[in-house]
N, C-alpha and C. Protein backbone atom coordinates (compact mmCIF):
# COMPACT_ATOMS: atom_id res chain seq x y z
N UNK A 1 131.97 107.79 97.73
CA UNK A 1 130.90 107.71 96.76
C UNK A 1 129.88 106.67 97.21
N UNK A 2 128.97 106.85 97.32
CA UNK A 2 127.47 106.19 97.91
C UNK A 2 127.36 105.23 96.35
N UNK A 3 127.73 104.09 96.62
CA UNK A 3 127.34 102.88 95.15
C UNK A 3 125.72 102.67 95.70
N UNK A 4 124.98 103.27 96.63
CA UNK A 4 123.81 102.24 96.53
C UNK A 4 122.46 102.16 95.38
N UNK A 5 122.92 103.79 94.72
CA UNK A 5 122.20 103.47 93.36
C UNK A 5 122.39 102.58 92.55
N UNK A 6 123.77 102.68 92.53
CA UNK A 6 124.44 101.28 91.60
C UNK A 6 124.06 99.84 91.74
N UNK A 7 124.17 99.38 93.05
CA UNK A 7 123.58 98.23 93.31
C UNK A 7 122.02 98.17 93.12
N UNK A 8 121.45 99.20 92.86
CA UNK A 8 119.87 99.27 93.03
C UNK A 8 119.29 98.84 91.63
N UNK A 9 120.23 100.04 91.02
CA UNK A 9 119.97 99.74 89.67
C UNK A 9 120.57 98.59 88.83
N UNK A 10 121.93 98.05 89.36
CA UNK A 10 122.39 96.33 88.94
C UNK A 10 120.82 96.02 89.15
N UNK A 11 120.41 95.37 90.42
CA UNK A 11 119.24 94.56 90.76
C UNK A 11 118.29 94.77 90.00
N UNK A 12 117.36 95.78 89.63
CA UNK A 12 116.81 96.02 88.68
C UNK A 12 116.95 95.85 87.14
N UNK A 13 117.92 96.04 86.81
CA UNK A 13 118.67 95.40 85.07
C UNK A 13 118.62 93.86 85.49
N UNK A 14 119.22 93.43 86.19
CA UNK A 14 119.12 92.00 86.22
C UNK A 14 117.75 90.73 86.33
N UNK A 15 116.67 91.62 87.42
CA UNK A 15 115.49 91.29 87.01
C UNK A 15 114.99 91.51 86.25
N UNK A 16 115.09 92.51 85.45
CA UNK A 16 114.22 92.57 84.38
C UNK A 16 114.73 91.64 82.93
N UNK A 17 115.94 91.25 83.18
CA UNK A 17 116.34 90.56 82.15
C UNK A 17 116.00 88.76 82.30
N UNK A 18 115.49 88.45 83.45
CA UNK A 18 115.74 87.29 83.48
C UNK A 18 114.41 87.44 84.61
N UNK A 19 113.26 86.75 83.50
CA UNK A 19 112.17 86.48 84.03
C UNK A 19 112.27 85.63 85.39
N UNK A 20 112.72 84.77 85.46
CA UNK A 20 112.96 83.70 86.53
C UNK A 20 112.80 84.46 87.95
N UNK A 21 114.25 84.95 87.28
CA UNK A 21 114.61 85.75 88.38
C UNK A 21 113.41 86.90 89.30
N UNK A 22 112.64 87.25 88.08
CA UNK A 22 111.66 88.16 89.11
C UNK A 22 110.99 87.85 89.39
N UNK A 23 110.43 86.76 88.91
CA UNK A 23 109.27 85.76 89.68
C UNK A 23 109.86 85.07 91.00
N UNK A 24 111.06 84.98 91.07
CA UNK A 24 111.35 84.76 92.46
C UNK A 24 111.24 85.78 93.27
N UNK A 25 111.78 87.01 92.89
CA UNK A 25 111.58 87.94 93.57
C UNK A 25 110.09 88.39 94.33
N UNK A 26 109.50 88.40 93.09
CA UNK A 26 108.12 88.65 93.77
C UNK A 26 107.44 88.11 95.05
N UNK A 27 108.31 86.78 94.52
CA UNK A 27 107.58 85.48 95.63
C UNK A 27 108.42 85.81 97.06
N UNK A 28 109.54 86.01 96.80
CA UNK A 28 110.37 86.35 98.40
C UNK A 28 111.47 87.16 98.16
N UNK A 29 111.60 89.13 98.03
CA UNK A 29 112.63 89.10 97.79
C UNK A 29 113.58 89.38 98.52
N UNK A 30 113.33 88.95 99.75
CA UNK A 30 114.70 88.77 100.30
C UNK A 30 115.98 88.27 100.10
N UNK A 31 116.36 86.75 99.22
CA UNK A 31 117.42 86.33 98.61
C UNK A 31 117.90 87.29 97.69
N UNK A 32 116.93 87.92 97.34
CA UNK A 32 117.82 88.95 96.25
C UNK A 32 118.45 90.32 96.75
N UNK A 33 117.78 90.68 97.91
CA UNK A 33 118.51 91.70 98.97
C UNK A 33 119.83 90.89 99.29
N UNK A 34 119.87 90.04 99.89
CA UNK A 34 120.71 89.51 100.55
C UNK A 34 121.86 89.26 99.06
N UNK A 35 121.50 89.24 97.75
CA UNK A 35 122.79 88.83 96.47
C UNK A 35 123.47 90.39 96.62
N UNK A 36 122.79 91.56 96.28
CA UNK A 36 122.96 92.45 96.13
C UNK A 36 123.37 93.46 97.05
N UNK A 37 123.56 93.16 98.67
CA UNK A 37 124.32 93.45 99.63
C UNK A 37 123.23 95.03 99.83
N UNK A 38 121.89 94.37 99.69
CA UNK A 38 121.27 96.26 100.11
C UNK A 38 121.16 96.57 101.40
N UNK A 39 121.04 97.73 101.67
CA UNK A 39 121.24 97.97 103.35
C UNK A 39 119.68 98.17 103.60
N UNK A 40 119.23 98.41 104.85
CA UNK A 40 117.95 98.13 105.62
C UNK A 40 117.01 98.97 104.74
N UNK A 41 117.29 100.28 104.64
CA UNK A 41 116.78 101.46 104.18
C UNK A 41 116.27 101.24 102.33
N UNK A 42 117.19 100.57 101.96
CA UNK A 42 117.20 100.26 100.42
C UNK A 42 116.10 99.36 100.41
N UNK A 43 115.99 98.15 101.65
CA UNK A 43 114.88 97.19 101.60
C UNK A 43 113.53 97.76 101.15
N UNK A 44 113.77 98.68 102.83
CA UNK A 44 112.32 99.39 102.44
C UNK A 44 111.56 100.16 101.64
N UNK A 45 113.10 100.91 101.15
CA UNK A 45 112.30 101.71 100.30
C UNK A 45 111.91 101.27 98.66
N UNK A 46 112.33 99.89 98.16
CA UNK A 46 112.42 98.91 97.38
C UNK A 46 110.75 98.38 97.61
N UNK A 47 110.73 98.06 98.82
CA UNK A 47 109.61 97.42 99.09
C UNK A 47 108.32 98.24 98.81
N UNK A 48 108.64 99.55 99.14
CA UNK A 48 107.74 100.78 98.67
C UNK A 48 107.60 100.63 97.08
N UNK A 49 108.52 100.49 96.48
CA UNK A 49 108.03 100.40 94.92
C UNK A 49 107.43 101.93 94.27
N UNK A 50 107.60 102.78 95.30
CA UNK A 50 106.74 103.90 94.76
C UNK A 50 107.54 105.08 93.80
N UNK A 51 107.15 105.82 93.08
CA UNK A 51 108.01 106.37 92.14
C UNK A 51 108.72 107.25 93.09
N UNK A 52 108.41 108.14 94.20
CA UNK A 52 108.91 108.49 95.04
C UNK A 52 110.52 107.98 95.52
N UNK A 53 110.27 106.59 96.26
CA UNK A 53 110.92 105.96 97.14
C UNK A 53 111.76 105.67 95.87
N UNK A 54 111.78 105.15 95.03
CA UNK A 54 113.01 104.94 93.74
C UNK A 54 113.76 106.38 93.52
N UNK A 55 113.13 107.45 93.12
CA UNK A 55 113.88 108.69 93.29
C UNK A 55 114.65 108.35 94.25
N UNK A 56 114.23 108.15 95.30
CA UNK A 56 114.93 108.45 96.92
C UNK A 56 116.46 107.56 96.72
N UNK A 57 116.40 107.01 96.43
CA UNK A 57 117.12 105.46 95.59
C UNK A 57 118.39 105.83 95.12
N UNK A 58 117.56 107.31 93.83
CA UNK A 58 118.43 107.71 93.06
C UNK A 58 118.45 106.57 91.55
N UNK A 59 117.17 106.16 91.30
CA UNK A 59 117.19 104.88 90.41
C UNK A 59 116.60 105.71 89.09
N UNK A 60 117.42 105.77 87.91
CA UNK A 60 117.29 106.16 86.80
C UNK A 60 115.73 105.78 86.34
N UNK A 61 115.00 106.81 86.00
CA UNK A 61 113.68 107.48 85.50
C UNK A 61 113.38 105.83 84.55
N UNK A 62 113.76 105.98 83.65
CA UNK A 62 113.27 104.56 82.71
C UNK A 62 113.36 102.99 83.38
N UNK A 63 114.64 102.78 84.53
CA UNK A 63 114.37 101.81 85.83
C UNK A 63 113.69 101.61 86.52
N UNK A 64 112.85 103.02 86.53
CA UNK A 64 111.68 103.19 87.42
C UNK A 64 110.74 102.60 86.73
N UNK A 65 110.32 102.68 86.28
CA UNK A 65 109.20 102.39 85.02
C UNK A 65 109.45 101.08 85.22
N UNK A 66 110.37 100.23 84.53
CA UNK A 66 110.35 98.69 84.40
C UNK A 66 110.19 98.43 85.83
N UNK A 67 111.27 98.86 86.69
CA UNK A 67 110.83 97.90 88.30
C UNK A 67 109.55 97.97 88.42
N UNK A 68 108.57 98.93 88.49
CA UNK A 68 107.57 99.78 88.71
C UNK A 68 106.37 98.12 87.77
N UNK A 69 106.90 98.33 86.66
CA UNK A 69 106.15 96.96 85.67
C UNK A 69 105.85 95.40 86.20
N UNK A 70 107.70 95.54 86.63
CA UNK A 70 107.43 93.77 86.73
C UNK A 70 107.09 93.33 88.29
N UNK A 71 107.06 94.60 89.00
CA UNK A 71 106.29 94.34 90.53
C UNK A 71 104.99 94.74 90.70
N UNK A 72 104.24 95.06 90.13
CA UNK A 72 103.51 96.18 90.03
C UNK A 72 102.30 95.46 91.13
N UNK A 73 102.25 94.29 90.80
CA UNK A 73 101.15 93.54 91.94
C UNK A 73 101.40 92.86 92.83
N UNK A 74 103.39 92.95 92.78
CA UNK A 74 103.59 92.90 94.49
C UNK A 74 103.91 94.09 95.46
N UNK A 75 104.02 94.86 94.49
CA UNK A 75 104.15 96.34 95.23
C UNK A 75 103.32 97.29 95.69
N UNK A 76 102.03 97.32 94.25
CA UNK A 76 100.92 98.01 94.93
C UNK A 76 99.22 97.28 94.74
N UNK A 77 99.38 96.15 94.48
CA UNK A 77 98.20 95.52 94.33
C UNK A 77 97.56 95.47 93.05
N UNK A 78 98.16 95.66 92.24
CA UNK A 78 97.69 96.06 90.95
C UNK A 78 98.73 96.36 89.84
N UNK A 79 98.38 96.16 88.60
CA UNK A 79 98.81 97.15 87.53
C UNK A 79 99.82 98.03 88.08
N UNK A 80 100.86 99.08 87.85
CA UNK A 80 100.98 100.35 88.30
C UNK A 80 100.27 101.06 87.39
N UNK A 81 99.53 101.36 85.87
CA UNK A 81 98.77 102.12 85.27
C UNK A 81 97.64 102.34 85.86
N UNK A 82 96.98 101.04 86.33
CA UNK A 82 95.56 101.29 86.84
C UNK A 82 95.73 102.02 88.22
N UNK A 83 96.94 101.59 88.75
CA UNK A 83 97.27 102.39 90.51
C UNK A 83 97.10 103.88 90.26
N UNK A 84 97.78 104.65 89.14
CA UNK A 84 98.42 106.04 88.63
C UNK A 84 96.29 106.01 88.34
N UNK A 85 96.06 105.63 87.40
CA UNK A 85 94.23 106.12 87.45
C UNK A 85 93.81 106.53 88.36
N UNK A 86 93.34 105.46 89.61
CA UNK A 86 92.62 105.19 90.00
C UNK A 86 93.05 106.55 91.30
N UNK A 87 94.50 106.70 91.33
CA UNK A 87 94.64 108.13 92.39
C UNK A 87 94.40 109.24 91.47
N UNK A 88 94.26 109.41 90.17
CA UNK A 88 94.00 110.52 89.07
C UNK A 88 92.56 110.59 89.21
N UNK A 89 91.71 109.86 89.47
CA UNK A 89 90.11 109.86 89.33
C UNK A 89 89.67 110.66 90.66
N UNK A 90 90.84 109.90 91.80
CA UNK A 90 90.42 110.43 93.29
C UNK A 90 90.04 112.14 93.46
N UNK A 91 90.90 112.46 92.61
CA UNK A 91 91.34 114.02 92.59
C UNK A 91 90.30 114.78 92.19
């Protein structure tokens, strides 16, 4: 059985519960890769932040959303609402 959703989604419940904690994250999250034992692939695709790359994950739909929240301007430069616009306007 592949736990790496499990650990994905621990990491995610746990930041989101404990502000501290994701403000560290934001700032470097490598210590928190390194608590949560993620493998290379999980980094990156973590680091992607994209609703995509969380599918890929296998990270429960409403996890998505909060990770998606409390990174949103280390992941994609912005908001993620204004990110989801601003490619909706492109179109």
């Amino acid at each position: 059985m592949n736990r790496a959703p499990y650990r994905v989604q621990k990491m995610i419940q746990d930041l989101n519960r404990d502000p501290k904690a994701a403000e560290a994250f934001r700032a470097d999250p490598e210590p928190t890769f390194d608590t949560y034992k993620l493998e290379p692939k999980e980094r990156i695709l973590i680091r992607d932040g994209s609703m995509q790359a969380l599918c890929e994950l296998g990270v429960q739909s409403n996890l998505q959303m909060k990770f998606r929240f409390f990174t949103g301007q280390l992941m994609g430069g912005g908001p993620p609402l204004a990110n989801y616009l601003d490619r909706l306007l492109r179109y």
